[in-house]
PDB file of N, CA and C in Angstrom:
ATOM      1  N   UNK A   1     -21.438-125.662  29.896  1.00  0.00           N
ATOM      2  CA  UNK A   1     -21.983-125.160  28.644  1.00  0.00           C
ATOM      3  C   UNK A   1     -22.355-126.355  27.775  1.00  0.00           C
ATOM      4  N   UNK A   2     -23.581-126.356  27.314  1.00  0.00           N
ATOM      5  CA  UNK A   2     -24.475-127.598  26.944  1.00  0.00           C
ATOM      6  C   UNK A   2     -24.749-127.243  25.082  1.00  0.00           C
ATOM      7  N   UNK A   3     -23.797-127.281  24.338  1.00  0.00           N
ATOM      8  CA  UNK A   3     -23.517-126.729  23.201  1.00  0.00           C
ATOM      9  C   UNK A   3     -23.716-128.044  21.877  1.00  0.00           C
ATOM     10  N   UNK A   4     -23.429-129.174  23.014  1.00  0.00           N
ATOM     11  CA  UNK A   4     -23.932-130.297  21.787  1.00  0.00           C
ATOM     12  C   UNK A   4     -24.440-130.586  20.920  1.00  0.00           C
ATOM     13  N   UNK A   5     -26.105-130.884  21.565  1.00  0.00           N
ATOM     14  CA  UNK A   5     -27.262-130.334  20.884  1.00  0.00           C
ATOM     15  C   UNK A   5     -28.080-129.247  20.476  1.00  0.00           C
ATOM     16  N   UNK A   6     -28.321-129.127  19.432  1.00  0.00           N
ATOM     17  CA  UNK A   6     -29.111-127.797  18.806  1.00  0.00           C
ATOM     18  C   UNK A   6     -29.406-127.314  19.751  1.00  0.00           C
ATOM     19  N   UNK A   7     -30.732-127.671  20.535  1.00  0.00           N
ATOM     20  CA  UNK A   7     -31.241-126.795  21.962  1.00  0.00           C
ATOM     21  C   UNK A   7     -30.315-126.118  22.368  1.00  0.00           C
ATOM     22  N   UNK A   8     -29.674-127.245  23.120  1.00  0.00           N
ATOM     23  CA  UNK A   8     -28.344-127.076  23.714  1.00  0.00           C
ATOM     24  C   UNK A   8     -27.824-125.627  22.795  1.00  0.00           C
ATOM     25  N   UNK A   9     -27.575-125.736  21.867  1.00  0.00           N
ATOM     26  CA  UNK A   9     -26.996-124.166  21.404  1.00  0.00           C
ATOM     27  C   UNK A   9     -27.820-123.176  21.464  1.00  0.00           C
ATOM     28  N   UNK A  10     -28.921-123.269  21.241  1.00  0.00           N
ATOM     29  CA  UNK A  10     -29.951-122.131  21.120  1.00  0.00           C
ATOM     30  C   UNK A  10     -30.082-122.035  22.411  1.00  0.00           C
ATOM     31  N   UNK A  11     -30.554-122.420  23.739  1.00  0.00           N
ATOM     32  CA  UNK A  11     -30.485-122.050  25.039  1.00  0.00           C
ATOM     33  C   UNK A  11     -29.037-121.150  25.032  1.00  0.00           C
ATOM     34  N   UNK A  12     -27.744-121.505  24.897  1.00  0.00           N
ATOM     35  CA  UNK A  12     -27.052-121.158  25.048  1.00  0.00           C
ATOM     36  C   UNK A  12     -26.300-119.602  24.423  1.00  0.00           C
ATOM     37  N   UNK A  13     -27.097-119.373  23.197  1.00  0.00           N
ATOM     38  CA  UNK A  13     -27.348-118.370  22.433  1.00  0.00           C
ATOM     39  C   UNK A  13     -27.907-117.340  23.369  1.00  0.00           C
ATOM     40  N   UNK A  14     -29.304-117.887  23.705  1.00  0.00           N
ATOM     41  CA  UNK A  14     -30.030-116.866  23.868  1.00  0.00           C
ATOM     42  C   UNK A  14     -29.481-116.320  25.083  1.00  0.00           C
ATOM     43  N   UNK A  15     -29.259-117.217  26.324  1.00  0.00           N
ATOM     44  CA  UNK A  15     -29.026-116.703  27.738  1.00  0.00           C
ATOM     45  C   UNK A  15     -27.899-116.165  27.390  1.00  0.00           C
ATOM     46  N   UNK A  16     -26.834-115.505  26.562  1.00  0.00           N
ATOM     47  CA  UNK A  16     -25.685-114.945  26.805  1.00  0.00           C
ATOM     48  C   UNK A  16     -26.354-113.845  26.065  1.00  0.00           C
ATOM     49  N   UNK A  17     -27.881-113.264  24.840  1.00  0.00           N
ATOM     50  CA  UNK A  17     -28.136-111.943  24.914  1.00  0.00           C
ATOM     51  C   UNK A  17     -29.153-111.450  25.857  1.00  0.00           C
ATOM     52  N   UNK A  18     -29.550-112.296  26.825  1.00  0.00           N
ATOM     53  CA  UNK A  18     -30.615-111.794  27.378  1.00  0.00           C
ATOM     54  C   UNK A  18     -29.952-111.619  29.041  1.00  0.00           C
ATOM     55  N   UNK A  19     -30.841-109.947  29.591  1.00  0.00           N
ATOM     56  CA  UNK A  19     -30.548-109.594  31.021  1.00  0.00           C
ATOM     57  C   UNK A  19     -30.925-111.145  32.080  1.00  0.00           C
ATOM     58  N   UNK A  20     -31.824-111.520  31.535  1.00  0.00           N
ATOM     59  CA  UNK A  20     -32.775-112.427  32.841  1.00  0.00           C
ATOM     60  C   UNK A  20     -32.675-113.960  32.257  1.00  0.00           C
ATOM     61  N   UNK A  21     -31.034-114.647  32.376  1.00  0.00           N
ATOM     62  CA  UNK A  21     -31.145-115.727  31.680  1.00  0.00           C
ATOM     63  C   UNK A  21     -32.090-116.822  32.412  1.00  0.00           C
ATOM     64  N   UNK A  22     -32.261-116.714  33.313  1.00  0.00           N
ATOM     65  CA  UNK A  22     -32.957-117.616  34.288  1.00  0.00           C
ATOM     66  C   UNK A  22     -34.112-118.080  33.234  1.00  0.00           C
ATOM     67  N   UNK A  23     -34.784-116.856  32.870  1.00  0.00           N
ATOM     68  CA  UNK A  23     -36.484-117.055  32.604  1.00  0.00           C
ATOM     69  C   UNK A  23     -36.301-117.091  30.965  1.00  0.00           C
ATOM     70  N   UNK A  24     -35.284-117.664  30.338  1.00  0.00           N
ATOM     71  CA  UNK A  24     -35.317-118.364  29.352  1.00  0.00           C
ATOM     72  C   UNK A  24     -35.520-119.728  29.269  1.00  0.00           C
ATOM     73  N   UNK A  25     -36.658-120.339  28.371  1.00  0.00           N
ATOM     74  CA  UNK A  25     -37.230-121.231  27.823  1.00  0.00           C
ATOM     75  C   UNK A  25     -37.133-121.128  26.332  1.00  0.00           C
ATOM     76  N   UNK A  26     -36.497-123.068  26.296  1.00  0.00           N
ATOM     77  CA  UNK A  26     -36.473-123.404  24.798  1.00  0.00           C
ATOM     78  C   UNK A  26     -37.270-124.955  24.875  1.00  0.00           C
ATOM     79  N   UNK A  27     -38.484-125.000  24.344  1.00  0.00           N
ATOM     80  CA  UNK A  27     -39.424-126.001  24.274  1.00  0.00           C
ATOM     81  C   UNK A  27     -38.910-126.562  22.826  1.00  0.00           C
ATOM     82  N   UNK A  28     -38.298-127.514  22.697  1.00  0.00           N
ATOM     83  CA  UNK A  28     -38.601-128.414  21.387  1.00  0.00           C
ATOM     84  C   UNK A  28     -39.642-129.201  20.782  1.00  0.00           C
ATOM     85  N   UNK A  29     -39.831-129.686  19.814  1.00  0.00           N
ATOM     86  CA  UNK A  29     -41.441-130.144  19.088  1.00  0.00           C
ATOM     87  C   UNK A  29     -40.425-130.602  17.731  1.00  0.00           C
ATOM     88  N   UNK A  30     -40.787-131.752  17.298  1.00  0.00           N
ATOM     89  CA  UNK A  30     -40.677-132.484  16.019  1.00  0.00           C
ATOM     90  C   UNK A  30     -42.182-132.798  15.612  1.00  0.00           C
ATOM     91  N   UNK A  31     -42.291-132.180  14.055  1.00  0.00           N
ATOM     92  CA  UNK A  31     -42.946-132.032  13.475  1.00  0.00           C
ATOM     93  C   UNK A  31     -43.558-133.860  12.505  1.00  0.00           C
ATOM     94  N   UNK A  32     -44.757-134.067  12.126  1.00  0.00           N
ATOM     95  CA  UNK A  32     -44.689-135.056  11.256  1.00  0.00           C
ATOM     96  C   UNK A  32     -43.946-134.430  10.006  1.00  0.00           C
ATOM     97  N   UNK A  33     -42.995-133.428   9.108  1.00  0.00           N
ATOM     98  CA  UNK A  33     -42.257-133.206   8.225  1.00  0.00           C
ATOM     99  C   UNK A  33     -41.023-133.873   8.962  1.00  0.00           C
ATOM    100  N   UNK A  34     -40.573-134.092  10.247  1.00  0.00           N
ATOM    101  CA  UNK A  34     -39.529-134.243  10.877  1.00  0.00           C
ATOM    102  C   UNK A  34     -38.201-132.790  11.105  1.00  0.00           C
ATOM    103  N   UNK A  35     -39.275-131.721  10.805  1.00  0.00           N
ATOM    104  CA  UNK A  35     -38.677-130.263  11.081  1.00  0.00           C
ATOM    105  C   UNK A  35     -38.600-130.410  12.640  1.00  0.00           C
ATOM    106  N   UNK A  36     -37.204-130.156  13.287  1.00  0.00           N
ATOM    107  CA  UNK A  36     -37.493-129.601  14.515  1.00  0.00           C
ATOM    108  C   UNK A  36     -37.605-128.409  14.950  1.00  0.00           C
ATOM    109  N   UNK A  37     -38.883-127.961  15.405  1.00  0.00           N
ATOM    110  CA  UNK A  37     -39.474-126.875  15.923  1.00  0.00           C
ATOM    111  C   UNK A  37     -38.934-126.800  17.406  1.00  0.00           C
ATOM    112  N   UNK A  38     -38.472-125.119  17.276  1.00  0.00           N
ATOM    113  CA  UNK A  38     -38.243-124.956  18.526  1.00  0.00           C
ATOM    114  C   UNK A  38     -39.003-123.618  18.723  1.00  0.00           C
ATOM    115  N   UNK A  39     -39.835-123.493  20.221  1.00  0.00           N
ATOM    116  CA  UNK A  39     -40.265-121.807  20.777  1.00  0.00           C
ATOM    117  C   UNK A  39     -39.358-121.803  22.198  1.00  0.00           C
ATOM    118  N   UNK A  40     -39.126-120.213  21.713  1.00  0.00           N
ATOM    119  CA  UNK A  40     -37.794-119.813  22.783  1.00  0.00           C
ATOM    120  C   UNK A  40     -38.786-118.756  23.439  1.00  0.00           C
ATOM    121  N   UNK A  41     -38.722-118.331  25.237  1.00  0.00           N
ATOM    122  CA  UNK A  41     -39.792-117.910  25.546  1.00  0.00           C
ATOM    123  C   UNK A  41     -38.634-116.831  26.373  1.00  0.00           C
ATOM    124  N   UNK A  42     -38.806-115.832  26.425  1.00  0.00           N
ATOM    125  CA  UNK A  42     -38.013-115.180  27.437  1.00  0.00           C
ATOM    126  C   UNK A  42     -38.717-114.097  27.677  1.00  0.00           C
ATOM    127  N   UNK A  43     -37.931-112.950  28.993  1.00  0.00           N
ATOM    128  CA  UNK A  43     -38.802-112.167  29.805  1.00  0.00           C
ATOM    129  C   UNK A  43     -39.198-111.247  28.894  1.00  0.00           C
ATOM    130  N   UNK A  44     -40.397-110.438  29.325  1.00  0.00           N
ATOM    131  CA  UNK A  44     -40.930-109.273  27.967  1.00  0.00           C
ATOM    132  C   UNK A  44     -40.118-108.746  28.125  1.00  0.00           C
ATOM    133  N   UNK A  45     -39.226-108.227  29.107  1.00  0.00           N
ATOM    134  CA  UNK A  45     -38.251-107.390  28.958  1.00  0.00           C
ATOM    135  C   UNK A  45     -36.826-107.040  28.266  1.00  0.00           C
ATOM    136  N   UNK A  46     -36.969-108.746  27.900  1.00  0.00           N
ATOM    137  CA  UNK A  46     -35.350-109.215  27.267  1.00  0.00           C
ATOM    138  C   UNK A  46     -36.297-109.293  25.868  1.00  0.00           C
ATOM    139  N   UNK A  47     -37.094-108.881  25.290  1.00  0.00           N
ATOM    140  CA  UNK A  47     -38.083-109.536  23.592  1.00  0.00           C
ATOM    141  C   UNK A  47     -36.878-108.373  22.382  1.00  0.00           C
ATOM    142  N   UNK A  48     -36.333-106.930  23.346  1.00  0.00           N
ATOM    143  CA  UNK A  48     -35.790-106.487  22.218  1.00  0.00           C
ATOM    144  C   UNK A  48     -34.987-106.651  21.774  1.00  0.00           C
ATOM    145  N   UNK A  49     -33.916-107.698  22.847  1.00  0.00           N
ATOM    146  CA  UNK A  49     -32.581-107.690  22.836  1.00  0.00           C
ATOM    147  C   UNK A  49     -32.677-109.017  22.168  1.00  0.00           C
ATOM    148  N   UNK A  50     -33.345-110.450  22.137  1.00  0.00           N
ATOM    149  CA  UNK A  50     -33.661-111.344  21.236  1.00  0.00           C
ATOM    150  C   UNK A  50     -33.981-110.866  19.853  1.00  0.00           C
ATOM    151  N   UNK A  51     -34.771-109.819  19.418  1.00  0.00           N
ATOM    152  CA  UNK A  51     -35.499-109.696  18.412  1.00  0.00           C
ATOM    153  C   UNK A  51     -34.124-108.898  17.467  1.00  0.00           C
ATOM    154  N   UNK A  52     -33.154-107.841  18.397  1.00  0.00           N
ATOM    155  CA  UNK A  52     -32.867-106.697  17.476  1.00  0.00           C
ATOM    156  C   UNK A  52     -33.100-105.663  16.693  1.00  0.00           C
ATOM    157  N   UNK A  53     -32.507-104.807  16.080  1.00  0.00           N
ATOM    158  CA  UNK A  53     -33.189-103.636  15.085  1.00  0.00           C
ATOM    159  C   UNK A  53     -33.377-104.428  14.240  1.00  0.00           C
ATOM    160  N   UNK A  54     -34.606-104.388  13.671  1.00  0.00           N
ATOM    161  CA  UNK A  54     -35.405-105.028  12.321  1.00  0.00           C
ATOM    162  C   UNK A  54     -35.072-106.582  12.273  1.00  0.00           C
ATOM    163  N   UNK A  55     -34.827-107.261  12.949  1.00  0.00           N
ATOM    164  CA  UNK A  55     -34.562-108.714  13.425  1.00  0.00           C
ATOM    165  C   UNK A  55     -33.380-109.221  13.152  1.00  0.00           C
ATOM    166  N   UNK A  56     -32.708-108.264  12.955  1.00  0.00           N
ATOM    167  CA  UNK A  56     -31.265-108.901  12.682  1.00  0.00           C
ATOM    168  C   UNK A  56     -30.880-109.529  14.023  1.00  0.00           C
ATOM    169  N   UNK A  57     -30.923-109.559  15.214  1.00  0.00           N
ATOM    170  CA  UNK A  57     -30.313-110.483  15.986  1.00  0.00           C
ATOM    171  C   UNK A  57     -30.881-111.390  15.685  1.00  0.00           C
ATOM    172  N   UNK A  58     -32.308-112.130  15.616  1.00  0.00           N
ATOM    173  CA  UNK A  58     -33.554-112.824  15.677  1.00  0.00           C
ATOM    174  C   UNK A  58     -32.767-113.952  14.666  1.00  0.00           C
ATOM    175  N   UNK A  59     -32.577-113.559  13.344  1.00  0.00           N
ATOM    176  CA  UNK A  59     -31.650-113.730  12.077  1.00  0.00           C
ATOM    177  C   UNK A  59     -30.449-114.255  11.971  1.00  0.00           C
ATOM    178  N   UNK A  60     -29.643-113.890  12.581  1.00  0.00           N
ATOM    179  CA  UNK A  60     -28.182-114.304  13.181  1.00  0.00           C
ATOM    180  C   UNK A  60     -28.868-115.384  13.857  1.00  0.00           C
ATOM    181  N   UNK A  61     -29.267-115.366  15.509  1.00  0.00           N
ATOM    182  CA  UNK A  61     -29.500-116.633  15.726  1.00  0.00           C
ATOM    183  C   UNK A  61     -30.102-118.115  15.046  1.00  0.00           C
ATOM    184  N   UNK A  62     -30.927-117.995  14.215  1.00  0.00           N
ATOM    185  CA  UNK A  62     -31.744-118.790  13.211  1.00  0.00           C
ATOM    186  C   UNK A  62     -30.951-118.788  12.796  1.00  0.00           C
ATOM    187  N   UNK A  63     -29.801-118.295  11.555  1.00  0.00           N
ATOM    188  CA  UNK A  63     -28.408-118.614  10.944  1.00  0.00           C
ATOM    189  C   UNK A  63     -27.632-119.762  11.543  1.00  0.00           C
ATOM    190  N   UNK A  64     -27.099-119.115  12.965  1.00  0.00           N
ATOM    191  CA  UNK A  64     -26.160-119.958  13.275  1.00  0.00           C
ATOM    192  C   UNK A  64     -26.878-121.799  13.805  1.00  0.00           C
ATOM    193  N   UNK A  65     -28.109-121.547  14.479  1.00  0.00           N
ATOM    194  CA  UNK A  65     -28.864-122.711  14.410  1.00  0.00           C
ATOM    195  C   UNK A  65     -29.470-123.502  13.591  1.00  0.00           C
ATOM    196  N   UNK A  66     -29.270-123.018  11.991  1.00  0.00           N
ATOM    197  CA  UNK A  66     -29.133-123.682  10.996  1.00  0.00           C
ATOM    198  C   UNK A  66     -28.349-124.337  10.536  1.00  0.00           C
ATOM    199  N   UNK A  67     -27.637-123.420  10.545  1.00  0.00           N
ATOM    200  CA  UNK A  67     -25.982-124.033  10.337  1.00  0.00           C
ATOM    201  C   UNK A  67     -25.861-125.037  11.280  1.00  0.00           C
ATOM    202  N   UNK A  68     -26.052-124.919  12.033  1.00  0.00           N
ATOM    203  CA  UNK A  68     -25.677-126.747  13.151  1.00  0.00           C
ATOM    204  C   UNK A  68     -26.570-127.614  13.027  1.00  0.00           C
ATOM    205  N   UNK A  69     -27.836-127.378  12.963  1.00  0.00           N
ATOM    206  CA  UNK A  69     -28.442-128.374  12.006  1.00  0.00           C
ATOM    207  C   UNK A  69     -28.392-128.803  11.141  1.00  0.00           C
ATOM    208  N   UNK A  70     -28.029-128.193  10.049  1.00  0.00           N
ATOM    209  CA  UNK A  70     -27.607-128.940   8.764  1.00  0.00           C
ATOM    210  C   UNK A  70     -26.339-129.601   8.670  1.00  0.00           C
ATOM    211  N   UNK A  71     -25.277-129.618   9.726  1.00  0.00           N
ATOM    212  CA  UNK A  71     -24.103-130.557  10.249  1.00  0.00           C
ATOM    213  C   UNK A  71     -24.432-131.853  10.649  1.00  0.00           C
ATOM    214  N   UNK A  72     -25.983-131.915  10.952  1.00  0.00           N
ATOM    215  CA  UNK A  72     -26.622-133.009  11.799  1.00  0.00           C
ATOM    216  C   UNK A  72     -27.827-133.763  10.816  1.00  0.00           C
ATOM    217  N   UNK A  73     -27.659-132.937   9.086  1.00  0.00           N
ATOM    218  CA  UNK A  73     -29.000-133.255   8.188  1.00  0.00           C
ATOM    219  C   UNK A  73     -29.613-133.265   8.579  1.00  0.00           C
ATOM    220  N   UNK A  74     -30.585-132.344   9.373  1.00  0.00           N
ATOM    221  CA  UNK A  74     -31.510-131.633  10.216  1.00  0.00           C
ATOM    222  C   UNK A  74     -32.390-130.594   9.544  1.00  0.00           C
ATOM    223  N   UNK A  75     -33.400-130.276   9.778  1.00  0.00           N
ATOM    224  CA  UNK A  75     -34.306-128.830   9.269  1.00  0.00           C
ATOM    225  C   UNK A  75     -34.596-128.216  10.506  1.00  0.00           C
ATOM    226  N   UNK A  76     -34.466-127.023  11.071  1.00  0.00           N
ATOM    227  CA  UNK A  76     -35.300-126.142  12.338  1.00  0.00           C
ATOM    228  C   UNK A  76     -35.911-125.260  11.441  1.00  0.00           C
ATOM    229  N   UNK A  77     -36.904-124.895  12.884  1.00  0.00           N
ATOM    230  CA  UNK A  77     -37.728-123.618  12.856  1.00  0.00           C
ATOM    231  C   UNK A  77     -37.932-123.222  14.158  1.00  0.00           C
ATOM    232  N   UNK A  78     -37.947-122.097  13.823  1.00  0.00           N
ATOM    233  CA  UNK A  78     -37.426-121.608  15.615  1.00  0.00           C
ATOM    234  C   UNK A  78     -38.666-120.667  15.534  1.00  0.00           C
ATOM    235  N   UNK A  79     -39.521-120.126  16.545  1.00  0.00           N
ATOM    236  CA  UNK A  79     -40.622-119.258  16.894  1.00  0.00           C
ATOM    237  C   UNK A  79     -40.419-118.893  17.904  1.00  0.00           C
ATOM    238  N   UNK A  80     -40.237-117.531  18.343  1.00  0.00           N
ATOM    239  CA  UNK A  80     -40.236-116.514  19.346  1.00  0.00           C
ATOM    240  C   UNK A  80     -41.663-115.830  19.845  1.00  0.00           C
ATOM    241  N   UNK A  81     -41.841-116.784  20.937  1.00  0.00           N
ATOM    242  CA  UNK A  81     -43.424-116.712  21.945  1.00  0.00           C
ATOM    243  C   UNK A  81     -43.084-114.919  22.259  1.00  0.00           C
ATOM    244  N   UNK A  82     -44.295-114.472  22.007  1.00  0.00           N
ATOM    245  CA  UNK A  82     -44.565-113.349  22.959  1.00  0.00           C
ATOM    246  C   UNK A  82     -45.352-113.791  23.559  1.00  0.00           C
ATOM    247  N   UNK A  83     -45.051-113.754  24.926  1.00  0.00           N
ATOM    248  CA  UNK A  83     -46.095-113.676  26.260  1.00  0.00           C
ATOM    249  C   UNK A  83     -46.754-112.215  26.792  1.00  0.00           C
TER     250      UNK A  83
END
């Protein structure tokens, strides 16, 4: 369990709500603001169980990956690819 780094948590987030952890993708990107951008890509089939009723899971995750960024004086932004 690869919990270190931010990624590292957000991969780790996501594959424990999603059926098909395999076909989770977390692409990182640093911004010229020095925001790190992350898009998390997973199966269409797993989009409701990432997203939640009215995005409250979506929400929680961005929470708690804030929160560890800002342990690290960090900024994220996280974007959820629909494919």
């Amino acid at each position: 369990m690869e919990t270190k780094t931010i990624q590292g948590l957000l991969t780790y987030i996501t594959k424990s709500l999603v059926k098909n952890p395999d076909d989770v993708i977390v692409a990182e990107k640093i911004t010229e603001d020095g925001i790190l951008e992350y898009t998390l890509s997973v199966n269409p089939d797993d989009m409701g169980r990432i997203i939640g009723r009215n995005g409250k899971t979506a929400r929680s995750v961005r929470l708690l990956v804030s929160a560890k960024a800002s342990l690290e004086n960090k900024r994220t932004h996280i974007e959820i690819a629909e494919d």
